[in-house]
C-alpha atoms as a PDB file:
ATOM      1  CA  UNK A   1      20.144  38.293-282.569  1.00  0.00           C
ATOM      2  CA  UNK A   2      19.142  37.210-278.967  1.00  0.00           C
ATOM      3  CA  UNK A   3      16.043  35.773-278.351  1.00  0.00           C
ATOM      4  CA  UNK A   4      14.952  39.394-276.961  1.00  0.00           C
ATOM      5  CA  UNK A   5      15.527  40.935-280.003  1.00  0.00           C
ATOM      6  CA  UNK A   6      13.678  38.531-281.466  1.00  0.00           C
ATOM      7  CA  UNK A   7      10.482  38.197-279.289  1.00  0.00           C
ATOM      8  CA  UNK A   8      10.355  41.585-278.927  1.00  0.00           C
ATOM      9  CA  UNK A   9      10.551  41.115-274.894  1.00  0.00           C
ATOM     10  CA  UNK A  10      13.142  43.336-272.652  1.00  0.00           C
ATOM     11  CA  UNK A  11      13.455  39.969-270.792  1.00  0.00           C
ATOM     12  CA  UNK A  12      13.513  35.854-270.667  1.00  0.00           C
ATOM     13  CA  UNK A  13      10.757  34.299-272.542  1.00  0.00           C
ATOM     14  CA  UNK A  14       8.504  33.392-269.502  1.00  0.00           C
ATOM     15  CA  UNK A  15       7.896  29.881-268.040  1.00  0.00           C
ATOM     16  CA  UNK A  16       4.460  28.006-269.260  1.00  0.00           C
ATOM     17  CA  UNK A  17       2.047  28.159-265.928  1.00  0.00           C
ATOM     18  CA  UNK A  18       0.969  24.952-265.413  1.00  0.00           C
ATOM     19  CA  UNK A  19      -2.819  24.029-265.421  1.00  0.00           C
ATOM     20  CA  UNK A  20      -4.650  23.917-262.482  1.00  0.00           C
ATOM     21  CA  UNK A  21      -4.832  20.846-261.350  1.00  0.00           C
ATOM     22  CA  UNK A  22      -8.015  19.366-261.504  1.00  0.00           C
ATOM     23  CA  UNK A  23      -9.973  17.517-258.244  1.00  0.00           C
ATOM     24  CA  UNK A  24     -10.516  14.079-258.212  1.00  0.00           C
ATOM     25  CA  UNK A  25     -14.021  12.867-257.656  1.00  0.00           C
ATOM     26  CA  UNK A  26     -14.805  11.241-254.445  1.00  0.00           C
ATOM     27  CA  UNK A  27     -16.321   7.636-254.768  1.00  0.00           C
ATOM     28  CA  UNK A  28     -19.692   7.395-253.491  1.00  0.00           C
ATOM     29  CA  UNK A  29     -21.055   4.204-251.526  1.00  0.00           C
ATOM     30  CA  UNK A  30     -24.398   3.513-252.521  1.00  0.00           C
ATOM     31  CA  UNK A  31     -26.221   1.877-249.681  1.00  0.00           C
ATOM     32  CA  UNK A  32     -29.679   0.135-251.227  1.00  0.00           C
ATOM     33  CA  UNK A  33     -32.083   0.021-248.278  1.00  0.00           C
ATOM     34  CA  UNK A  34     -35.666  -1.598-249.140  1.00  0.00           C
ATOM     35  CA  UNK A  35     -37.282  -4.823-248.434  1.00  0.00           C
ATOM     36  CA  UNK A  36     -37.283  -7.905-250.891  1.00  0.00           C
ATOM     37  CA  UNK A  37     -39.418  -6.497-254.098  1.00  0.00           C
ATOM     38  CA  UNK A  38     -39.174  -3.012-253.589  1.00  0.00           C
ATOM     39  CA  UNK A  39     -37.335  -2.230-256.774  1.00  0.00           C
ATOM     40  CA  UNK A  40     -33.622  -2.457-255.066  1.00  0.00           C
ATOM     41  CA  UNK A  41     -31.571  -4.289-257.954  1.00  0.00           C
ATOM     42  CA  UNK A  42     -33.046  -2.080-260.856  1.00  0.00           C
ATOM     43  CA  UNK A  43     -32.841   1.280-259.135  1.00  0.00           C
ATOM     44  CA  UNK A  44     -29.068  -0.110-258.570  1.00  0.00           C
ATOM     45  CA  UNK A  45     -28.713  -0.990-261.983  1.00  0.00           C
ATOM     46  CA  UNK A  46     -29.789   2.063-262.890  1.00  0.00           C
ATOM     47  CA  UNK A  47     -27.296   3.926-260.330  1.00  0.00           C
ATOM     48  CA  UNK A  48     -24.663   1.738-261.365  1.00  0.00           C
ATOM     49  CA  UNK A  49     -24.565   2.521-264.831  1.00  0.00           C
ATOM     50  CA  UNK A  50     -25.247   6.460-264.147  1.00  0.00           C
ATOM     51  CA  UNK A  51     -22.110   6.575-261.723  1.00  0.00           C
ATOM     52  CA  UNK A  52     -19.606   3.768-263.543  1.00  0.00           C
ATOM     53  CA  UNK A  53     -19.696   1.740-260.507  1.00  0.00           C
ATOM     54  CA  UNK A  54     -19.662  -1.503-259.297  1.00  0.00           C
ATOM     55  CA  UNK A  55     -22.602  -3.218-258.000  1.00  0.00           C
ATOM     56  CA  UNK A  56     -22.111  -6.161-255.237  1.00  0.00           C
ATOM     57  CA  UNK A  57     -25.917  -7.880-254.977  1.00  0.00           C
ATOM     58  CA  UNK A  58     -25.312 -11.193-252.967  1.00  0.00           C
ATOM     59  CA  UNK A  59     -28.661 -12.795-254.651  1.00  0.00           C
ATOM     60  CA  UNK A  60     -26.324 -12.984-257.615  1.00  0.00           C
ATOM     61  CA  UNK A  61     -23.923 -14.586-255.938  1.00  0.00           C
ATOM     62  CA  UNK A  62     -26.186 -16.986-253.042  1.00  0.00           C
ATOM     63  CA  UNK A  63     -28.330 -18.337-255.730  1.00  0.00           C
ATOM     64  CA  UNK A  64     -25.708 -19.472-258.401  1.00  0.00           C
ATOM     65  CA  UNK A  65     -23.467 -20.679-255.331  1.00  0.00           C
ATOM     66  CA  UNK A  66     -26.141 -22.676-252.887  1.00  0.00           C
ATOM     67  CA  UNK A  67     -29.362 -22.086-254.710  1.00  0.00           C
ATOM     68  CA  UNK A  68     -30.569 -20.759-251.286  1.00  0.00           C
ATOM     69  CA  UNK A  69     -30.658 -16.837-249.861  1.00  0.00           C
ATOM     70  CA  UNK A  70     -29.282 -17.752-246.493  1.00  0.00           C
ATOM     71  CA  UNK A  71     -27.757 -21.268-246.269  1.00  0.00           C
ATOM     72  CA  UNK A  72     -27.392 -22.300-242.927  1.00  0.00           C
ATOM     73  CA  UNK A  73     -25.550 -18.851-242.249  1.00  0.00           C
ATOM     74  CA  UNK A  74     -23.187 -18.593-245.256  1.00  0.00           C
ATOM     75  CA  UNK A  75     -24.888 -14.797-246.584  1.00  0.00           C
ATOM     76  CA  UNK A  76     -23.140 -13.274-244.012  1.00  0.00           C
ATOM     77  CA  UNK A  77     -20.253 -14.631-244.895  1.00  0.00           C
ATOM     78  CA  UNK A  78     -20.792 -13.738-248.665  1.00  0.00           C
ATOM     79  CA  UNK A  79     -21.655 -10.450-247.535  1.00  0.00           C
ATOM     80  CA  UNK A  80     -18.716  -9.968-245.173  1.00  0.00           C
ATOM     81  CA  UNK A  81     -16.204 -10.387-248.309  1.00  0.00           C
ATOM     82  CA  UNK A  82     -17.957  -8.078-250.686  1.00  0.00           C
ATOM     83  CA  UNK A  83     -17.802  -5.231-247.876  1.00  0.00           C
ATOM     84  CA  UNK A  84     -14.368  -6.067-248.475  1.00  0.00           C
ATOM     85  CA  UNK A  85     -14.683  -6.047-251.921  1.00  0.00           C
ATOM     86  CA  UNK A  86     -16.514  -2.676-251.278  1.00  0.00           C
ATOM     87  CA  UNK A  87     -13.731  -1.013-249.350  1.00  0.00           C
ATOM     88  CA  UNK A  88     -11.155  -1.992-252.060  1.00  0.00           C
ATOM     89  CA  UNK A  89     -13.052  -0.610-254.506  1.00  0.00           C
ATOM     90  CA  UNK A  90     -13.579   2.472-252.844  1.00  0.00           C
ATOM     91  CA  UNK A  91      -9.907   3.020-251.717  1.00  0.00           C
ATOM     92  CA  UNK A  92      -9.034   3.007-255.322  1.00  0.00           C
ATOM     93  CA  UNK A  93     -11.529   5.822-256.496  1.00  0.00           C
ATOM     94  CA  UNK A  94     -14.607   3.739-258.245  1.00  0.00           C
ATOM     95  CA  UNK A  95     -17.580   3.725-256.794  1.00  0.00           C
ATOM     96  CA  UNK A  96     -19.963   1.309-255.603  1.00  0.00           C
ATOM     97  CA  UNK A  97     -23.673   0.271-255.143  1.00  0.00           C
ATOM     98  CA  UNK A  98     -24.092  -2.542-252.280  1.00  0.00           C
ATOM     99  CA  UNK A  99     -27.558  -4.057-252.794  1.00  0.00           C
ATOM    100  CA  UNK A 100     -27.965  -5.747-249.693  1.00  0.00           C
ATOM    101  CA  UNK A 101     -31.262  -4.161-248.350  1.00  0.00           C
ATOM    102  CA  UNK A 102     -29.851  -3.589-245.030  1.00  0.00           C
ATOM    103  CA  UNK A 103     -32.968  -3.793-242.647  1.00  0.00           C
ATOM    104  CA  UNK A 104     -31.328  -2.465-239.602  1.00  0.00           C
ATOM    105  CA  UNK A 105     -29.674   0.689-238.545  1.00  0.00           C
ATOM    106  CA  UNK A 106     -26.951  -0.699-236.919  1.00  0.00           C
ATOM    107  CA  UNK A 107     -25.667  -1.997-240.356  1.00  0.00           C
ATOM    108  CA  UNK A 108     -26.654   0.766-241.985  1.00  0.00           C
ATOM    109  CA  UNK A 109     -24.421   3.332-239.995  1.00  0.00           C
ATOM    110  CA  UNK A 110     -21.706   0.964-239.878  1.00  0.00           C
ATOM    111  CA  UNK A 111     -21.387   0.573-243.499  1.00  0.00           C
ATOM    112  CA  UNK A 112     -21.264   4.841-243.556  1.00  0.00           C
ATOM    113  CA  UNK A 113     -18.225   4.907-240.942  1.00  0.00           C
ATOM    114  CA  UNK A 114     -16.401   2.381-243.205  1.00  0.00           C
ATOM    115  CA  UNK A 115     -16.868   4.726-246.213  1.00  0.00           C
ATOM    116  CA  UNK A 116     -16.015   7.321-244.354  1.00  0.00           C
ATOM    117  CA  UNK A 117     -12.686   5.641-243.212  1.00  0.00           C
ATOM    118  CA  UNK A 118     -11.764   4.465-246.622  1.00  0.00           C
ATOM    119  CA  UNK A 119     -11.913   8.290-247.644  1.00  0.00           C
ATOM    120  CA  UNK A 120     -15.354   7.989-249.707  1.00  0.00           C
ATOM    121  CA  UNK A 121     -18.594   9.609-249.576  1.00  0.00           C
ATOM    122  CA  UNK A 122     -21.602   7.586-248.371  1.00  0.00           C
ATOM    123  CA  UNK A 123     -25.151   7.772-249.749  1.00  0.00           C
ATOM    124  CA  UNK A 124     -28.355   6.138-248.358  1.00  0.00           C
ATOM    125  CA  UNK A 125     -30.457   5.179-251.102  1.00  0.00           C
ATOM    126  CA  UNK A 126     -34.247   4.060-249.734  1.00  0.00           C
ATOM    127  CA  UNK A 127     -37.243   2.336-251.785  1.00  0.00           C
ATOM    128  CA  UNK A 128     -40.283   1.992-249.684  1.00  0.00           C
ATOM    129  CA  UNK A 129     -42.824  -0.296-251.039  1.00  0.00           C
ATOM    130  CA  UNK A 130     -46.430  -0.935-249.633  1.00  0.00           C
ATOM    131  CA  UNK A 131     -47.522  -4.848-248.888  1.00  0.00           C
ATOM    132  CA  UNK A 132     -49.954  -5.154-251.508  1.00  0.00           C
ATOM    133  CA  UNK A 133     -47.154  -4.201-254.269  1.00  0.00           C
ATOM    134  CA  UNK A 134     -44.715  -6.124-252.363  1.00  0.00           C
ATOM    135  CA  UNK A 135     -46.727  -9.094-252.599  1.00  0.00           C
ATOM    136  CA  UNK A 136     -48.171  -8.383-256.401  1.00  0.00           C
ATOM    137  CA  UNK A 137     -44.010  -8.590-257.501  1.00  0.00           C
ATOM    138  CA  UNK A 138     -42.737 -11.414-255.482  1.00  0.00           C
ATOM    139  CA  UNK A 139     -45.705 -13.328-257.255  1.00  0.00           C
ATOM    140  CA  UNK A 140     -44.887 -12.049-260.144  1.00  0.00           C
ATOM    141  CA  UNK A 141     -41.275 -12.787-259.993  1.00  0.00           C
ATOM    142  CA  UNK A 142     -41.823 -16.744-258.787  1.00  0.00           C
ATOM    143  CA  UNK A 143     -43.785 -16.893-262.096  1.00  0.00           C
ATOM    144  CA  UNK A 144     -41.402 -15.639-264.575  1.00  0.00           C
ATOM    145  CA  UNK A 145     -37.915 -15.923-263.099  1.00  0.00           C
ATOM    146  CA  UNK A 146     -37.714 -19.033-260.128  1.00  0.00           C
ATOM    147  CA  UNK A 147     -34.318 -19.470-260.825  1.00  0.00           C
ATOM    148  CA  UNK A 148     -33.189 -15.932-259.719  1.00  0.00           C
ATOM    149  CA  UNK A 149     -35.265 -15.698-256.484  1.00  0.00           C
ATOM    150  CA  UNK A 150     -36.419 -17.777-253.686  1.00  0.00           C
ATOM    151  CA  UNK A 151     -40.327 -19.078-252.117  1.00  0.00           C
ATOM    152  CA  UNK A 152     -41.260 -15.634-249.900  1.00  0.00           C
ATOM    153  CA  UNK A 153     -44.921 -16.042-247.874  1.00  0.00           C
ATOM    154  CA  UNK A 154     -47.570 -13.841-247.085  1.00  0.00           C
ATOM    155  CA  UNK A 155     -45.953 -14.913-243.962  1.00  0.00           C
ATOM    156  CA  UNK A 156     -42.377 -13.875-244.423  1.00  0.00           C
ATOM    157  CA  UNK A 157     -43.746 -10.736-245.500  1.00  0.00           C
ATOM    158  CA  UNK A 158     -45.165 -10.129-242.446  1.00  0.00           C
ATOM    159  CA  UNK A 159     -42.216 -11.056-240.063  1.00  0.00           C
ATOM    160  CA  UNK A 160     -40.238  -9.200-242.615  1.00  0.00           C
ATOM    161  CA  UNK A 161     -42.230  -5.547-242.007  1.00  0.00           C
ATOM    162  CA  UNK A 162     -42.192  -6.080-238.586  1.00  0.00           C
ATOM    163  CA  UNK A 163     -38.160  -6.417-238.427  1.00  0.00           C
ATOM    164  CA  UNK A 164     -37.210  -3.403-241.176  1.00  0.00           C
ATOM    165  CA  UNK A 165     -36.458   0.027-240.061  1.00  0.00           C
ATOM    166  CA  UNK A 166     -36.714   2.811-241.762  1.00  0.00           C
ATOM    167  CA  UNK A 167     -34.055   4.982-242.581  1.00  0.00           C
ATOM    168  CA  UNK A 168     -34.449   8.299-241.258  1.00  0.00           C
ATOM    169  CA  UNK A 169     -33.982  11.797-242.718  1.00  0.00           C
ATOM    170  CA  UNK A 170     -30.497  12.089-240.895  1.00  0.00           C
ATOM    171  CA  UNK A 171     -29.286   8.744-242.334  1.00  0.00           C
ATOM    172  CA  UNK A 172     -30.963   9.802-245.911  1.00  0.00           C
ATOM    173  CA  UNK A 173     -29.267  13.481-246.051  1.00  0.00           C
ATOM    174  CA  UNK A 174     -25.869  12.220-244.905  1.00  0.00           C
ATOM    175  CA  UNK A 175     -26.071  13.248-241.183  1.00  0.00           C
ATOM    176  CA  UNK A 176     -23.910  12.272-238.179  1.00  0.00           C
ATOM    177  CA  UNK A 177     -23.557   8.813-237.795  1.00  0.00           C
ATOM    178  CA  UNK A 178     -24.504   7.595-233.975  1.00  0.00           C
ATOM    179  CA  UNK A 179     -22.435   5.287-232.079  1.00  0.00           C
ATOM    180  CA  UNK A 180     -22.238   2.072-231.785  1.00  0.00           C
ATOM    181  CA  UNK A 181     -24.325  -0.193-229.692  1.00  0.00           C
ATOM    182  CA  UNK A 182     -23.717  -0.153-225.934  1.00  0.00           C
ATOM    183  CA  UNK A 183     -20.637  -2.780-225.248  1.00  0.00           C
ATOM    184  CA  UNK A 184     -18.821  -1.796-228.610  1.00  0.00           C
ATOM    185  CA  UNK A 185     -15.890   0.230-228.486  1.00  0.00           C
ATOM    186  CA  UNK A 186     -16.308   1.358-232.205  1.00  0.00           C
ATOM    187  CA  UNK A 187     -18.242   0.591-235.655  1.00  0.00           C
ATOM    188  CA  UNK A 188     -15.528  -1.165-237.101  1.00  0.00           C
ATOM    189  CA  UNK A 189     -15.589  -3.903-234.127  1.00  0.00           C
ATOM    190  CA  UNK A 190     -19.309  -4.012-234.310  1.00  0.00           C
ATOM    191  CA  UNK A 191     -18.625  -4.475-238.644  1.00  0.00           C
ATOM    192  CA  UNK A 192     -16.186  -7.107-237.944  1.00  0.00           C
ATOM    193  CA  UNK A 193     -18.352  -9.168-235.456  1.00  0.00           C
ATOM    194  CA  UNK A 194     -21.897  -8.949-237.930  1.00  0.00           C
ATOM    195  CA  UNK A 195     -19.713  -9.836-241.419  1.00  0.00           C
ATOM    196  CA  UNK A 196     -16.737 -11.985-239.798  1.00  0.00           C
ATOM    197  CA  UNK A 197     -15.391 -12.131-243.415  1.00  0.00           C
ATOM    198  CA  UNK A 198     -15.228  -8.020-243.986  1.00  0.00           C
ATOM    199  CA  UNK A 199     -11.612  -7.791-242.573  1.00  0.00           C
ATOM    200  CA  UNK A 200      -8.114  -9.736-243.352  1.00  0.00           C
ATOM    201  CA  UNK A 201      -7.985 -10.262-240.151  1.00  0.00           C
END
C-alpha cells in the first residue's frame, strides 16, 4: 500500500512549514543622567535587574582602585574603557545601564550615536533632585557608608548645579541627535578625544 493509500491523500505527504522565525530584541543603552545623590545607582539597579543587563558605575570601580572619584584625571580613563565595555556588550545583544551621570549634552548625544552605530537602541534615563534632598543624602551617605563615596560640599554642590544640563524632551523621547561641536567632523571623533580609552585605537 503506498503511503497515499494509506494517508488517505491523492498526493505526497506535505513538507512541515517551518515556524516563523521569531525577532530578536534590540539591546537598549541605558544612559543614567542625574547629579551625585539623585537616586542614579538604585534606579540602575533597579533597571538592571528588570532588563538582564549589565551595569558599568565607575564609583565601583574609582573607589576600590584609587580611593578617589577623579584621581588626577584617571575617571576618564576608567570611563573611556567601560564605553568600550559598553559597545561590546551591546554588539552582542545584552543590554546595558552606564551610570555615569553625564552632566553635559555633548556626552550625552555622543554616547546615543555610538548605540546607534553598534546597532542598539538608546534610552535617556533622567533623575532630577532638588538641593535640599541632594544635600539631606550626601549627608546621609558620609554617615553610613564613607567607604563607598567621597567628601561633597555645600560648595561642590553649588559649582555642581551650575555646570549640569538638563536633558531635554528630544534627548528623553529618543529624538534626533544634533551634531557635533563646531571643529568636529563627527561624534565618534569628539567620543574618542573626551574618553581617550573608548577605542582600540
Amino acid at each position: 500500500m503506498s503511503q497515499s493509500q494509506r494517508t488517505g491523500s491523492s498526493g505526497p505527504a506535505p513538507f512541515p512549514v517551518p515556524p516563523a522565525a521569531v525577532p530578536v530584541p534590540v539591546p537598549t543603552l541605558f544612559l543614567m543622567v542625574g547629579l551625585p545623590a539623585a537616586g542614579k545607582t538604585t534606579r540602575a539597579a533597579e533597571l538592571a535587574a528588570e532588563h538582564r543587563a549589565l551595569r558599568l558605575t565607575p564609583d565601583h570601580w574609582m573607589i576600590p582602585l584609587f580611593q578617589d572619584s577623579m584621581a588626577g584625571g584617571k575617571r576618564w580613563v576608567l570611563e573611556g574603557r567601560l564605553v568600550w565595555l559598553a559597545l561590546q556588550a551591546l554588539r552582542l545583544g545584552t543590554g546595558v545601564v552606564l551610570d555615569f551621570g553625564l552632566w553635559g549634552r555633548d556626552e550625552r548625544s555622543a554616547l546615543r550615536w555610538l548605540a546607534r552605530s553598534a546597532g542598539a537602541a538608546c534610552q535617556v534615563v533622567y533623575l532630577p533632585v532638588d538641593k535640599d534632598a541632594q544635600l539631606a543624602r550626601i549627608a546621609h551617605r558620609q554617615a553610613t557608608t564613607p567607604h563607598q563615596t567621597f567628601p561633597m560640599s555645600e560648595a561642590d554642590v553649588d559649582a555642581w548645579r551650575e555646570q549640569f544640563q538638563a536633558p531635554d524632551v528630544a534627548e528623553l523621547n529618543g529624538g534626533q541627535i544634533p551634531p557635533p561641536p563646531a571643529g568636529w567632523p563627527g561624534w565618534p571623533e569628539w567620543a574618542a578625544d573626551h574618553w581617550p580609552s573608548s577605542t582600540d585605537n
